[in-house]
Protein backbone atom coordinates (compact mmCIF):
# COMPACT_ATOMS: atom_id res chain seq x y z
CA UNK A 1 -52.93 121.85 63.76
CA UNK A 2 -55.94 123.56 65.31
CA UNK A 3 -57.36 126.34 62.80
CA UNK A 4 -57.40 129.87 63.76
CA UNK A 5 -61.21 130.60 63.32
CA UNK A 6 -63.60 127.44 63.20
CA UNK A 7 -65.36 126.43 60.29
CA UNK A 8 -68.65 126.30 61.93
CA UNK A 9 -68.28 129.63 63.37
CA UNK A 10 -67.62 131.04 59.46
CA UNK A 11 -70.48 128.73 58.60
CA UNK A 12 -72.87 130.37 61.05
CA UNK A 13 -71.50 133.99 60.17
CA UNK A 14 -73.09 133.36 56.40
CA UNK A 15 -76.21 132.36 57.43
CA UNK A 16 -77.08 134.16 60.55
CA UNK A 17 -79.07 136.94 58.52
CA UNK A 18 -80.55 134.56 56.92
CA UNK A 19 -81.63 132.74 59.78
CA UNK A 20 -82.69 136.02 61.84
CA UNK A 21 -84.46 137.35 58.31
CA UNK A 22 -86.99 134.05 58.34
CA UNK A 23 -87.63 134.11 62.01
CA UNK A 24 -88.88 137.88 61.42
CA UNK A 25 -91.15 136.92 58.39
CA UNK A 26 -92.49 134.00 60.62
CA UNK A 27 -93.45 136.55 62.78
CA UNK A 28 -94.82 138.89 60.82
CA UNK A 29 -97.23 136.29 59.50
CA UNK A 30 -97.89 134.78 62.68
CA UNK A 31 -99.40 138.81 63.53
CA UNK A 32 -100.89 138.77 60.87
CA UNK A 33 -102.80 135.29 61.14
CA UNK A 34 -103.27 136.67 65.10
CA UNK A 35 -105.26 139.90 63.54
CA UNK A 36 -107.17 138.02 61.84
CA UNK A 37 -108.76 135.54 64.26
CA UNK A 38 -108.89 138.21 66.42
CA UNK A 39 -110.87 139.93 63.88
CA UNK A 40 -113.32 137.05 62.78
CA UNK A 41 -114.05 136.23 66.79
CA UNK A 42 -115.16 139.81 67.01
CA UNK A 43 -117.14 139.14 63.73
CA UNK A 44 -118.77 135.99 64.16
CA UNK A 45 -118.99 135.48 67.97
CA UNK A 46 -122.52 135.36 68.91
CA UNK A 47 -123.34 133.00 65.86
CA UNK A 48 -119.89 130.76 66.91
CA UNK A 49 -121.47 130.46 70.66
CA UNK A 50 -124.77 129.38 69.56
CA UNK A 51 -123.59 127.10 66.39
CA UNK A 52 -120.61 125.27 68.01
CA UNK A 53 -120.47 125.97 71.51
CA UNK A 54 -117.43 124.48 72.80
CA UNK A 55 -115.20 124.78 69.65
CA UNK A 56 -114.70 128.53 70.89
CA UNK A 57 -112.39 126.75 73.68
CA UNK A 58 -110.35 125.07 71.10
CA UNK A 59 -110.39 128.00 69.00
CA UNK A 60 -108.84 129.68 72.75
CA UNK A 61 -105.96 127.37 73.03
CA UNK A 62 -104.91 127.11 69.59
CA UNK A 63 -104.68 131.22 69.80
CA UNK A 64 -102.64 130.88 72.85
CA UNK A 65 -100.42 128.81 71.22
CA UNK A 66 -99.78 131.07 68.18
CA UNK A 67 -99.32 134.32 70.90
CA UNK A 68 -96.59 131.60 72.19
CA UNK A 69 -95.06 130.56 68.65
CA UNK A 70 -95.35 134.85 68.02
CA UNK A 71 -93.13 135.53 70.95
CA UNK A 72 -90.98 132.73 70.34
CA UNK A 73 -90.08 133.86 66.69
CA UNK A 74 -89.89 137.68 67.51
CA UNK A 75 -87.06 136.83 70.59
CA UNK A 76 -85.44 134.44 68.07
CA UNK A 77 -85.34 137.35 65.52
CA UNK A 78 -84.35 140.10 67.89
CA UNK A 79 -81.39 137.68 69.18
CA UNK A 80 -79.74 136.37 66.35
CA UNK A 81 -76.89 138.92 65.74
CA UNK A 82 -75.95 139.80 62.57
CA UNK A 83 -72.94 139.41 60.37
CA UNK A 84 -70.85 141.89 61.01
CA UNK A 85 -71.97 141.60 65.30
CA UNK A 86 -70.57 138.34 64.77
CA UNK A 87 -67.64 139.19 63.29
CA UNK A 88 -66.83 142.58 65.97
CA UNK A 89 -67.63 140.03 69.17
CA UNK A 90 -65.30 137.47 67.66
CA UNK A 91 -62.84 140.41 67.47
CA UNK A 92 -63.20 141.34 70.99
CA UNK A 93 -62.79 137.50 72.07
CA UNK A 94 -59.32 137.39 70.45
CA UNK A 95 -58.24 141.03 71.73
CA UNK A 96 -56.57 140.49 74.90
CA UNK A 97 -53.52 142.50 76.71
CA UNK A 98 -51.20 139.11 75.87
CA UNK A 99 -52.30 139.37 72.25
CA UNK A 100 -51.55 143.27 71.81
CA UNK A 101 -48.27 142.33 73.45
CA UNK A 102 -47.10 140.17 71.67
CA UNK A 103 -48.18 141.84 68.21
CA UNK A 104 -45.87 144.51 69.43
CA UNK A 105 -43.46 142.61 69.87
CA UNK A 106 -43.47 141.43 66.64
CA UNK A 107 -44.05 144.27 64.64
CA UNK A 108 -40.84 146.12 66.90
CA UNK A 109 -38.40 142.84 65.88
CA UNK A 110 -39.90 142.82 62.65
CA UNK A 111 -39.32 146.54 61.95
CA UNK A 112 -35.37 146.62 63.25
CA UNK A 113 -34.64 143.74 60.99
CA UNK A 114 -36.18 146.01 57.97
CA UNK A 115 -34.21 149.14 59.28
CA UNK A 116 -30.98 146.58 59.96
CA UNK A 117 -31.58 145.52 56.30
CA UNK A 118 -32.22 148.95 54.54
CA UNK A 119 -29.27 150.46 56.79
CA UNK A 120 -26.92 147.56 55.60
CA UNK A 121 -27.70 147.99 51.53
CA UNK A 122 -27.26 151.53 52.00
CA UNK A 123 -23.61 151.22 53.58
CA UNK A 124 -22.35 149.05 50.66
């Protein structure tokens, strides 16, 4: 028999704060690492040009990569939803027409036997 809510998807309902929680600390030190490369270019710049030369260009691309790994994290973060998102668009997945049917249905038969039941104990 198939269960009625997967495992997995309870599994990743625990931990998506979690997950979306460390991808928004990753990015906040990523900015901060950013600001302050940013800061010691501005600082040492003439004295990097004339000591190292080239090592500016590597200093270039390894920035480039953290703006990447910065926007990377932060859409990570913003896209994770959380529990209870989760939770409401699993809802709405499982809400159809069919569904509300059919729990009416139910409920309707459910409810005359109760009345059929009540009306019969208080005929005896």
């Amino acid at each position: 028999m198939e269960p009625i809510i997967s495992p997995w998807l309870v599994y990743f309902i625990s931990i998506s704060t979690s997950i979306k929680a460390i991808f928004a600390i990753i990015t906040i030190i990523s900015l901060a690492i950013a600001f302050f490369i940013i800061l010691y270019n501005f600082i040492e710049e003439d004295s990097m040009d004339r000591l190292y030369g080239s090592k500016t260009k590597k200093l270039d691309s390894s920035f480039k990569k953290l703006i990447a790994f910065i926007i990377f994290s932060s859409i990570l973060a913003a896209f994770i939803p959380t529990k209870e998102t989760i939770i409401a668009m699993y809802i709405a997945n499982m809400i159809t027409p069919d569904n509300l049917n059919l729990a009416n249905e139910v409920f309707k038969s459910n409810l005359k036997d109760y009345l059929d039941i009540i009306t019969n104990s208080l005929n005896k």
